[in-house]
PDB file of N, CA and C in Angstrom:
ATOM      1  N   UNK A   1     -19.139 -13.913  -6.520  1.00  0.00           N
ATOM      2  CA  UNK A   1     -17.750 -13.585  -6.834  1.00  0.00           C
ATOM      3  C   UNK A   1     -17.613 -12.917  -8.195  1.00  0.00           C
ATOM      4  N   UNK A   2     -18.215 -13.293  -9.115  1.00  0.00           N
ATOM      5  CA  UNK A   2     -18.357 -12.573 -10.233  1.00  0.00           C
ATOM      6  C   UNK A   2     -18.912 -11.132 -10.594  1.00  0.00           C
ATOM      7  N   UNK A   3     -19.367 -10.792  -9.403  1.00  0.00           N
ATOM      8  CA  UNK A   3     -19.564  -9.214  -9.727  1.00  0.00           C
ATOM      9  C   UNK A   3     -18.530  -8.217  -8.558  1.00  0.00           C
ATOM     10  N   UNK A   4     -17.736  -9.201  -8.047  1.00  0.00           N
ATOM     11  CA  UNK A   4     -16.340  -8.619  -7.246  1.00  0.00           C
ATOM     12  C   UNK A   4     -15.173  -7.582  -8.314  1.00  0.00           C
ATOM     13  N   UNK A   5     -15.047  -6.523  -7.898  1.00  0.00           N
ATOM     14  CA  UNK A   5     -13.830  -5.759  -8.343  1.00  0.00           C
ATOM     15  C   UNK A   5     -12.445  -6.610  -8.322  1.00  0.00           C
ATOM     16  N   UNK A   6     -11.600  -6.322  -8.745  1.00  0.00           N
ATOM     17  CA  UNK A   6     -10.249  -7.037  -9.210  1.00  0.00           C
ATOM     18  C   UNK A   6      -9.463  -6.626  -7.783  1.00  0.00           C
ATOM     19  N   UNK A   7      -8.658  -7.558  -7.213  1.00  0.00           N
ATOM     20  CA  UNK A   7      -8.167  -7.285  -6.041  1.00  0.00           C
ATOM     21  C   UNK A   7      -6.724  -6.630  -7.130  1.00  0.00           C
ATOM     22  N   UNK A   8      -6.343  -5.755  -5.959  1.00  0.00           N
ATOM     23  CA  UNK A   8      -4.929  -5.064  -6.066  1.00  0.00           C
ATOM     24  C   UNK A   8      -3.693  -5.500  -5.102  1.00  0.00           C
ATOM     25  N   UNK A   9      -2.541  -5.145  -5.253  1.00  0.00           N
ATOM     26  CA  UNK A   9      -1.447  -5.184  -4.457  1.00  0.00           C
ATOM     27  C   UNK A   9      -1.035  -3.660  -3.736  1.00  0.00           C
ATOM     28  N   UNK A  10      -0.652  -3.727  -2.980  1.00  0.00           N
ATOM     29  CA  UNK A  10      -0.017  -1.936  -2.577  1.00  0.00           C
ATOM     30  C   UNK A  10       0.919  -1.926  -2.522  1.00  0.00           C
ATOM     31  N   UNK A  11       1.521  -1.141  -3.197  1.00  0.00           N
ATOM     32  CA  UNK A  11       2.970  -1.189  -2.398  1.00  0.00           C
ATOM     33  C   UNK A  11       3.690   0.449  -2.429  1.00  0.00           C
ATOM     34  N   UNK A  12       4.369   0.776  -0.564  1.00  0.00           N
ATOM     35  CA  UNK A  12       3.959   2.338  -0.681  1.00  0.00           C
ATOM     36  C   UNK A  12       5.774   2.379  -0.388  1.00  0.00           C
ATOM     37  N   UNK A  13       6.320   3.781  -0.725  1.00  0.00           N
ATOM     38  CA  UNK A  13       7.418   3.911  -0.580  1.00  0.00           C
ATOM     39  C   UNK A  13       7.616   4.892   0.568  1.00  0.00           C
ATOM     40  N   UNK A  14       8.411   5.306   1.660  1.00  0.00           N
ATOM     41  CA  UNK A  14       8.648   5.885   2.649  1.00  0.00           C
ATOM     42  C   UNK A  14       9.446   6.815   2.131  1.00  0.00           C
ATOM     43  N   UNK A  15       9.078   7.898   3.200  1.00  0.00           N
ATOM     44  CA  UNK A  15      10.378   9.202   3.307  1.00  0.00           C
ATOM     45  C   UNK A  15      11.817   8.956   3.469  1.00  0.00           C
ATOM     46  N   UNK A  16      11.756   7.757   4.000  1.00  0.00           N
ATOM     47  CA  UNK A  16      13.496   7.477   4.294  1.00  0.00           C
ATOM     48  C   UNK A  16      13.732   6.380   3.795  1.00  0.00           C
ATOM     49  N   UNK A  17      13.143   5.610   2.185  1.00  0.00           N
ATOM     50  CA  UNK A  17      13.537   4.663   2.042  1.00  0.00           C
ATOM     51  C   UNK A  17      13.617   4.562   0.334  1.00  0.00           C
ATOM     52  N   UNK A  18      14.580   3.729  -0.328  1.00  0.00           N
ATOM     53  CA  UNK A  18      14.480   3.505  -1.979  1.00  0.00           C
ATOM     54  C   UNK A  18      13.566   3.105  -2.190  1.00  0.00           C
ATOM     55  N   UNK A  19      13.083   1.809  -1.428  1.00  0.00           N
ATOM     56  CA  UNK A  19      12.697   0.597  -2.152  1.00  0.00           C
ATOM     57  C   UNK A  19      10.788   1.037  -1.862  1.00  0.00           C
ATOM     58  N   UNK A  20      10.218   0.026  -2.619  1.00  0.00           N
ATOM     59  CA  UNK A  20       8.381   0.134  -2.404  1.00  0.00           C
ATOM     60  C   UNK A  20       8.383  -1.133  -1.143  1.00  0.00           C
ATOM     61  N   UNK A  21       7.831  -1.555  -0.504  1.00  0.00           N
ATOM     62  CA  UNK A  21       7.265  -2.378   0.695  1.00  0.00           C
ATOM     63  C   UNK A  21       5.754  -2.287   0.313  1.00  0.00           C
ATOM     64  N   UNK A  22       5.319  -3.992   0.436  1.00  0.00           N
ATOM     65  CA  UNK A  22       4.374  -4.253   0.083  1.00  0.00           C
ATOM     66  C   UNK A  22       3.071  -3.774   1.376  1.00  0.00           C
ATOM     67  N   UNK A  23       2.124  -3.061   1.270  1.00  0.00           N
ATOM     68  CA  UNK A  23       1.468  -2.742   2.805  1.00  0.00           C
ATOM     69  C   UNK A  23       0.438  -3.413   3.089  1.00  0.00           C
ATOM     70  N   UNK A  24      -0.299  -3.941   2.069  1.00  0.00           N
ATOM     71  CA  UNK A  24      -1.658  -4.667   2.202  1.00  0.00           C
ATOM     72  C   UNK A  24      -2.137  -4.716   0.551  1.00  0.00           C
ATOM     73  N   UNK A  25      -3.687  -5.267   0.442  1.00  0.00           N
ATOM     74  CA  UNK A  25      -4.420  -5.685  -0.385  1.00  0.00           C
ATOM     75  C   UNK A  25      -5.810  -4.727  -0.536  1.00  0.00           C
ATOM     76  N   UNK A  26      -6.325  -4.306  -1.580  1.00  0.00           N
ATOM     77  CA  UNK A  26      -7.181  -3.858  -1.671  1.00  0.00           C
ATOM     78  C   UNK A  26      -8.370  -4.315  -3.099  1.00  0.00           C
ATOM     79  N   UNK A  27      -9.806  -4.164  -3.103  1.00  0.00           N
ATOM     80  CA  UNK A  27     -10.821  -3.967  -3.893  1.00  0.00           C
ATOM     81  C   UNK A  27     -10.665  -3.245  -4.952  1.00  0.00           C
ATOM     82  N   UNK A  28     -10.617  -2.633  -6.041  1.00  0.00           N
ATOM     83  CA  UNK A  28     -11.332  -1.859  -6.917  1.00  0.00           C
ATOM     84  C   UNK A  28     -11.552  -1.708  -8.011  1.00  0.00           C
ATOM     85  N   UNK A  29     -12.236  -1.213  -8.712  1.00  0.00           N
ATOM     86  CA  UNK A  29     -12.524  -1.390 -10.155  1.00  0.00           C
ATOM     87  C   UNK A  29     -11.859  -1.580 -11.214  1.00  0.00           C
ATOM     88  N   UNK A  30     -10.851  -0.091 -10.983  1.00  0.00           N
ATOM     89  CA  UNK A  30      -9.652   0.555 -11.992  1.00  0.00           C
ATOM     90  C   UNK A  30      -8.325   0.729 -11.233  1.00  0.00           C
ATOM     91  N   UNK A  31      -7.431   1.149 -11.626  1.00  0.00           N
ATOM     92  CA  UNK A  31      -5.979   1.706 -11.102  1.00  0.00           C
ATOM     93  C   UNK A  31      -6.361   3.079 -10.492  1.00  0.00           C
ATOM     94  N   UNK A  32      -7.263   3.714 -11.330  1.00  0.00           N
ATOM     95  CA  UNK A  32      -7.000   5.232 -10.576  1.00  0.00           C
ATOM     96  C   UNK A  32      -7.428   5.151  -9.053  1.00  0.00           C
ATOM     97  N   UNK A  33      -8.555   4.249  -9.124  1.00  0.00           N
ATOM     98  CA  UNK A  33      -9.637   4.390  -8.100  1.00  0.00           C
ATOM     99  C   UNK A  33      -8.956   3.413  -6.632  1.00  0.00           C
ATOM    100  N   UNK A  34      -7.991   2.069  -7.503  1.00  0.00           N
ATOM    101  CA  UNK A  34      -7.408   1.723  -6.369  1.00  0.00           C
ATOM    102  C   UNK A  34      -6.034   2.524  -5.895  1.00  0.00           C
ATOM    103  N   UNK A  35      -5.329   3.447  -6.771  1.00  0.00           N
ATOM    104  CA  UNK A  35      -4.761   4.423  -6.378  1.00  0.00           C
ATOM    105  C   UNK A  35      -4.938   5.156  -5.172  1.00  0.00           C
ATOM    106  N   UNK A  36      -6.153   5.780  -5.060  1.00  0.00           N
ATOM    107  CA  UNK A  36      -7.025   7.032  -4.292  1.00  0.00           C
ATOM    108  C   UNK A  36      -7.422   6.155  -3.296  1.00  0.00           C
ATOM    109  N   UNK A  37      -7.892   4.885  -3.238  1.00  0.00           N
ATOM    110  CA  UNK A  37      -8.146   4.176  -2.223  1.00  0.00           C
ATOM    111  C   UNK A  37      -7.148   3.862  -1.455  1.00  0.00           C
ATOM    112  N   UNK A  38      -5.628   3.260  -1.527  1.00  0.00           N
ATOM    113  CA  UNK A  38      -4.487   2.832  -1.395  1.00  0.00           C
ATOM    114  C   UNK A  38      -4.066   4.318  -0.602  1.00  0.00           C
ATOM    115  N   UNK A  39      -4.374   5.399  -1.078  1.00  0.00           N
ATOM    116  CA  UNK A  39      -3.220   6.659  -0.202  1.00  0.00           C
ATOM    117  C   UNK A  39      -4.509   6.745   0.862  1.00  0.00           C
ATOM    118  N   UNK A  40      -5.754   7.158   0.729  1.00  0.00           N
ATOM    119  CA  UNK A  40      -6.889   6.949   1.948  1.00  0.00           C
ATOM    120  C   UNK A  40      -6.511   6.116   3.091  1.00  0.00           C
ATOM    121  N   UNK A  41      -6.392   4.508   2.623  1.00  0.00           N
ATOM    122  CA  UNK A  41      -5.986   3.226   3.650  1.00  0.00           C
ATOM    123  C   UNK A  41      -4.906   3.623   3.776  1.00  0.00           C
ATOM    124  N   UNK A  42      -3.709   3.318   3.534  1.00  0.00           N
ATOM    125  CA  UNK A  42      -2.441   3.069   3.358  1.00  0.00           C
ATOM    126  C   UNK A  42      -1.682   4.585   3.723  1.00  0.00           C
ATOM    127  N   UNK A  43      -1.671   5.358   3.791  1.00  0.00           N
ATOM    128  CA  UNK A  43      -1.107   6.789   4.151  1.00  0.00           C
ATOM    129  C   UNK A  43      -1.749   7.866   4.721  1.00  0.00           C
ATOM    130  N   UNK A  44      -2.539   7.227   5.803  1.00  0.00           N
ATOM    131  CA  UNK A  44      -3.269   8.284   6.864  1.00  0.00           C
ATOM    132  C   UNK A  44      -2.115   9.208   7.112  1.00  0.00           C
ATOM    133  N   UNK A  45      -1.317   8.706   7.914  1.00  0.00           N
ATOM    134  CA  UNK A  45      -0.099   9.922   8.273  1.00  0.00           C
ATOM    135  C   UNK A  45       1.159  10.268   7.460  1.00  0.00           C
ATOM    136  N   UNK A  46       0.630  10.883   6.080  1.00  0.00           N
ATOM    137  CA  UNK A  46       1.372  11.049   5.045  1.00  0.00           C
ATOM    138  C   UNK A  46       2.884  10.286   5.436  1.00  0.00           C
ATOM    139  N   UNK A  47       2.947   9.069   5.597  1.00  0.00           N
ATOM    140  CA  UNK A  47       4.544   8.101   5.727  1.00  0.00           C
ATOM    141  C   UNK A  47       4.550   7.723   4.495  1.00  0.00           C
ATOM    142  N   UNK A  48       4.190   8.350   3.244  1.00  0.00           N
ATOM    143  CA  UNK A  48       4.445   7.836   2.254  1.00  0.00           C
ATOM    144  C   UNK A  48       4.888   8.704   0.886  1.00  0.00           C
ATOM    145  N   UNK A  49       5.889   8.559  -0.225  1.00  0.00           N
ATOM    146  CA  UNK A  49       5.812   9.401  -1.012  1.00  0.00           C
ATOM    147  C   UNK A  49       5.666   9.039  -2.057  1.00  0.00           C
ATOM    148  N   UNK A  50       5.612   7.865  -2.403  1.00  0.00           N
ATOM    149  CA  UNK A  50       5.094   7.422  -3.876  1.00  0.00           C
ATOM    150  C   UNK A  50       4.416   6.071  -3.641  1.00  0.00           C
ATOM    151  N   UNK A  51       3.324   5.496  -4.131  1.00  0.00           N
ATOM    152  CA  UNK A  51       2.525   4.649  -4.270  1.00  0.00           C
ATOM    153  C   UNK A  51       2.132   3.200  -5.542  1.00  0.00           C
ATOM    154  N   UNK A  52       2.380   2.287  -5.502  1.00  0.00           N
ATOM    155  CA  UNK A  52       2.603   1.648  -6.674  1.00  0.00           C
ATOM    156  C   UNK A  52       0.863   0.508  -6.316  1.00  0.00           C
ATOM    157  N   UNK A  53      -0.085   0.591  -7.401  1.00  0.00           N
ATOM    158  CA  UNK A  53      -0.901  -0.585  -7.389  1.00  0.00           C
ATOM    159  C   UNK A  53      -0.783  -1.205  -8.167  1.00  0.00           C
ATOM    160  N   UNK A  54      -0.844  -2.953  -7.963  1.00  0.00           N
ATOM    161  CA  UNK A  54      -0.895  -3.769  -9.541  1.00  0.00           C
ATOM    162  C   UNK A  54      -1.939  -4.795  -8.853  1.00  0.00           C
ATOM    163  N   UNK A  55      -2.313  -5.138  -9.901  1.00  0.00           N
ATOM    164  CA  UNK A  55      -3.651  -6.029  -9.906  1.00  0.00           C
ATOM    165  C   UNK A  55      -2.861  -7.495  -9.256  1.00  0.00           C
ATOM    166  N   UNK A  56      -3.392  -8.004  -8.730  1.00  0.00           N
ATOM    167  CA  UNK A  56      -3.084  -9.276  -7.967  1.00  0.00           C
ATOM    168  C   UNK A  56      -3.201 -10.570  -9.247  1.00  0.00           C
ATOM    169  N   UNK A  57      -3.751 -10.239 -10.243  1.00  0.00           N
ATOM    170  CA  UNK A  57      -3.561 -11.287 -11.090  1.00  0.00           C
ATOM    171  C   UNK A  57      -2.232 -11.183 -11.876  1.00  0.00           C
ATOM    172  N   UNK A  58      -1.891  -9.848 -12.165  1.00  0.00           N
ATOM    173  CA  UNK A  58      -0.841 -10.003 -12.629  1.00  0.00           C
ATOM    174  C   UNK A  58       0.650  -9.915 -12.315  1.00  0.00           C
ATOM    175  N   UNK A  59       0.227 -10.512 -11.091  1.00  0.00           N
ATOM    176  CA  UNK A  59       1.508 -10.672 -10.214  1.00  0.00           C
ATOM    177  C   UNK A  59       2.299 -12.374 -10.686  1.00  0.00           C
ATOM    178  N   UNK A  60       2.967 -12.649 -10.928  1.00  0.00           N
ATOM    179  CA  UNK A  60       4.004 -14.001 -11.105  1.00  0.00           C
ATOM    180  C   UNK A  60       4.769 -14.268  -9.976  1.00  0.00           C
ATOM    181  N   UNK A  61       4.549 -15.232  -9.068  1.00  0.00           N
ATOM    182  CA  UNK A  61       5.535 -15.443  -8.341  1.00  0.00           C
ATOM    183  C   UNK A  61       5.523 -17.319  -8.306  1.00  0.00           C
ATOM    184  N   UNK A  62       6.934 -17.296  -7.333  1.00  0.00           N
ATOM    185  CA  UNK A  62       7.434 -18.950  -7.352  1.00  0.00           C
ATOM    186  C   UNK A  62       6.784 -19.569  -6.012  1.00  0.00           C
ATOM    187  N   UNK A  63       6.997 -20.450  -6.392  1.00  0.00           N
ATOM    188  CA  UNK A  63       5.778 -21.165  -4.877  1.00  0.00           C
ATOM    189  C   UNK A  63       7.184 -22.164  -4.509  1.00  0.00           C
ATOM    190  N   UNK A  64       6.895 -21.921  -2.837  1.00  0.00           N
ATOM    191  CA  UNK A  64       8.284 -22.487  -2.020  1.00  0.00           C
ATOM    192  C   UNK A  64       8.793 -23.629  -1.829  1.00  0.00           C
ATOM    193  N   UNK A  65       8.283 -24.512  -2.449  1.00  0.00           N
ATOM    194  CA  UNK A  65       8.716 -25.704  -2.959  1.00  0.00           C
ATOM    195  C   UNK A  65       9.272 -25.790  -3.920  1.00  0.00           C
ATOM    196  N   UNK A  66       9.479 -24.898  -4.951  1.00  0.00           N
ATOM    197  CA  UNK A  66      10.295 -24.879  -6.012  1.00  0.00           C
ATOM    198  C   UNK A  66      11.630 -24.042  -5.804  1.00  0.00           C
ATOM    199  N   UNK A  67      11.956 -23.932  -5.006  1.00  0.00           N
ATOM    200  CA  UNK A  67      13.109 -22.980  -4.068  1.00  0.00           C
ATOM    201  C   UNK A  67      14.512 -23.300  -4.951  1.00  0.00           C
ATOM    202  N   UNK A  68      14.811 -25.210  -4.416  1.00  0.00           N
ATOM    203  CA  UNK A  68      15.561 -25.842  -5.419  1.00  0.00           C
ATOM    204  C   UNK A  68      16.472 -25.874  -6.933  1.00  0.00           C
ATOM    205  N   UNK A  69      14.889 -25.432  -6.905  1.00  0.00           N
ATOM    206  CA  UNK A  69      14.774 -25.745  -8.651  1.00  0.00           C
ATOM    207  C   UNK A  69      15.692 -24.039  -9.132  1.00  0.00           C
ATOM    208  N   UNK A  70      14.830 -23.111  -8.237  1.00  0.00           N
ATOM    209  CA  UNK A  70      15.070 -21.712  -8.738  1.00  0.00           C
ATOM    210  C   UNK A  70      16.390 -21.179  -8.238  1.00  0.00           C
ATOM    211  N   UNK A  71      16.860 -21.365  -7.292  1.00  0.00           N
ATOM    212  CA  UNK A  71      18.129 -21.157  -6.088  1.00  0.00           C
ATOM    213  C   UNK A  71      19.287 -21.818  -6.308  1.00  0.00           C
ATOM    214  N   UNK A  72      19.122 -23.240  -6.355  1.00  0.00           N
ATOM    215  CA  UNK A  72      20.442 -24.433  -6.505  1.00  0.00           C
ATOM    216  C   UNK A  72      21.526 -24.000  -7.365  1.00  0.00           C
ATOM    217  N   UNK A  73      21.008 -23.645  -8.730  1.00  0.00           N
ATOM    218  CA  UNK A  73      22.486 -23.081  -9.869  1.00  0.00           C
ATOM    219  C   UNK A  73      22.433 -22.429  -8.877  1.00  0.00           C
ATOM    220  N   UNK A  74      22.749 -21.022  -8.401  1.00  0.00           N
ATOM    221  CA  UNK A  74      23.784 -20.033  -7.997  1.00  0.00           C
ATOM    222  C   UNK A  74      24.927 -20.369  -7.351  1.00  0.00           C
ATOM    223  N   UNK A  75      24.279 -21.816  -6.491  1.00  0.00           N
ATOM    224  CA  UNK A  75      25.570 -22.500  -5.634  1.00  0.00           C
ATOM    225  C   UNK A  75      26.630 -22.102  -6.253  1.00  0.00           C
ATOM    226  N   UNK A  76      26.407 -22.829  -7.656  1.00  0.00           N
ATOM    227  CA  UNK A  76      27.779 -23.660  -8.209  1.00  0.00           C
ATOM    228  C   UNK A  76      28.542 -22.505  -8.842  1.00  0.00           C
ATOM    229  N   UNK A  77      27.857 -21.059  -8.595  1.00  0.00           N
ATOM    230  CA  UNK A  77      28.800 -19.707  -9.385  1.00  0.00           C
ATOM    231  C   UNK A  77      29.226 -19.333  -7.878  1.00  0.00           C
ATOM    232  N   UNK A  78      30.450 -19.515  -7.365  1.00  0.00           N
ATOM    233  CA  UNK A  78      30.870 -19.210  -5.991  1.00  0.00           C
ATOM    234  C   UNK A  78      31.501 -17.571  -6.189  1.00  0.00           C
ATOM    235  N   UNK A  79      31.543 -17.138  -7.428  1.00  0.00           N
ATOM    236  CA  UNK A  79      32.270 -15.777  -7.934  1.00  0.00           C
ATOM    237  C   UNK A  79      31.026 -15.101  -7.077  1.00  0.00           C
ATOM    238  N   UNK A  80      29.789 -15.217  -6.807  1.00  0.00           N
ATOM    239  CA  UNK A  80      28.531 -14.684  -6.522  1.00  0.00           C
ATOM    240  C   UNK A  80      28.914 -14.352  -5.293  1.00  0.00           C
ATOM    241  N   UNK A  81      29.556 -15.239  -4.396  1.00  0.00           N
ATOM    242  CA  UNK A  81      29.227 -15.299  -3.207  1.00  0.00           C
ATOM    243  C   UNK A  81      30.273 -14.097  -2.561  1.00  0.00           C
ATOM    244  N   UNK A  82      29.866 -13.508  -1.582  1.00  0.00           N
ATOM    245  CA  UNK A  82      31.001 -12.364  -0.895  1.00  0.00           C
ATOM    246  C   UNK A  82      32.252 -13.108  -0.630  1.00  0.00           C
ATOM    247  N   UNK A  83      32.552 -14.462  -0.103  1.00  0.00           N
ATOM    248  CA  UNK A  83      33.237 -15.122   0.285  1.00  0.00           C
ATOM    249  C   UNK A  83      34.462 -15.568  -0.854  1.00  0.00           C
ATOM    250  N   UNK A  84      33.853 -15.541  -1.511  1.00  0.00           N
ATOM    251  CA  UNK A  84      35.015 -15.732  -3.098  1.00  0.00           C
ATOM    252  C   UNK A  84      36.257 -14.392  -2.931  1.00  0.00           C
ATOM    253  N   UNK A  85      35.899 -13.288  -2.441  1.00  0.00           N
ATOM    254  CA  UNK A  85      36.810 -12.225  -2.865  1.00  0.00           C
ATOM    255  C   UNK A  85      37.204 -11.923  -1.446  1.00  0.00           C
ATOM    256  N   UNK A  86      38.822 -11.775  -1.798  1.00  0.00           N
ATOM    257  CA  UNK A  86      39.603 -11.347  -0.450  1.00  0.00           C
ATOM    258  C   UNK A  86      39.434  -9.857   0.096  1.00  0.00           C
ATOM    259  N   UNK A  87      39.332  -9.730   1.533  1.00  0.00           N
ATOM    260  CA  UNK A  87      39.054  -8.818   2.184  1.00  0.00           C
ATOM    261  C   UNK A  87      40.594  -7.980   2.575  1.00  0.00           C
ATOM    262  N   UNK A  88      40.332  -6.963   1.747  1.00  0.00           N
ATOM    263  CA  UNK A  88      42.042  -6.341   2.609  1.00  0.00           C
ATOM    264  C   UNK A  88      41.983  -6.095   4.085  1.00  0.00           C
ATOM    265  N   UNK A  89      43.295  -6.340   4.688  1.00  0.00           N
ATOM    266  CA  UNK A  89      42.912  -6.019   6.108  1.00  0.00           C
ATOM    267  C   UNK A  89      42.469  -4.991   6.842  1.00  0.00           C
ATOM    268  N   UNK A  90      42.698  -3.590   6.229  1.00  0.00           N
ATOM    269  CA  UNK A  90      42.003  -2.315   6.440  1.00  0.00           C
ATOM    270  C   UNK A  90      40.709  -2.213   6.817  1.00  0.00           C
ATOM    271  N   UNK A  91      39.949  -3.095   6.197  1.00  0.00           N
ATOM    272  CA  UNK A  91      38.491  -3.379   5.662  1.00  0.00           C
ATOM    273  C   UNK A  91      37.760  -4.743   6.596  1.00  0.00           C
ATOM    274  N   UNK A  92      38.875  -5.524   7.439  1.00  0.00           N
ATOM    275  CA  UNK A  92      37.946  -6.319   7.977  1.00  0.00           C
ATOM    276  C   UNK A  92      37.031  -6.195   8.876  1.00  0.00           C
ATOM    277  N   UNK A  93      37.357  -5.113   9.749  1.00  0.00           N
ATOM    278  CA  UNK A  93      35.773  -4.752  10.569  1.00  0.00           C
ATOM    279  C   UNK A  93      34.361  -4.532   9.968  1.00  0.00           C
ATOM    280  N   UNK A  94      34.308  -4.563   8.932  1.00  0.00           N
ATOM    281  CA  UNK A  94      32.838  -4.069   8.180  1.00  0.00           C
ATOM    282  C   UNK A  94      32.434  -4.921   8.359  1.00  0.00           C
TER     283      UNK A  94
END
């Protein structure tokens, strides 16, 4: 394991879309190289127009048991919620 390359994240953006979507995981040394690897795997049929890699270590995320902990305040701000603000009647089919 110690002479393993740094795993990466992918994440590729579409022709018809804002956001990046995560596509898979990859091997490689550097950024450039998991770059060039990532559009190879990941965008055989050019469905992609911009490409984002980050190293899998330096990813931060919450583990789902702490849901609670991270989620619960928002309850109590109900201004958050769509339901707080009145719908004119023009507007209720949406």
């Amino acid at each position: 394991m110690k002479n393993q390359w740094p795993l990466w994240e992918v994440f590729i953006r579409s022709q018809h879309g804002l956001a990046h979507r995560h596509v898979g995981s990859l091997h490689a040394p550097d950024a450039t190289m998991a770059l060039n690897n990532a559009r190879d795997v990941y965008t055989r049929r050019n469905e992609g127009v911009s490409i984002w890699v980050v190293k899998s270590t330096d990813i931060t995320a919450s583990h789902p048991d702490d849901k609670a902990e991270l989620f619960d305040p928002a309850n109590s701000k109900v201004y958050r919620h769509p339901t707080f603000f009145p719908m004119p009647e023009e507007v209720k089919g949406l």
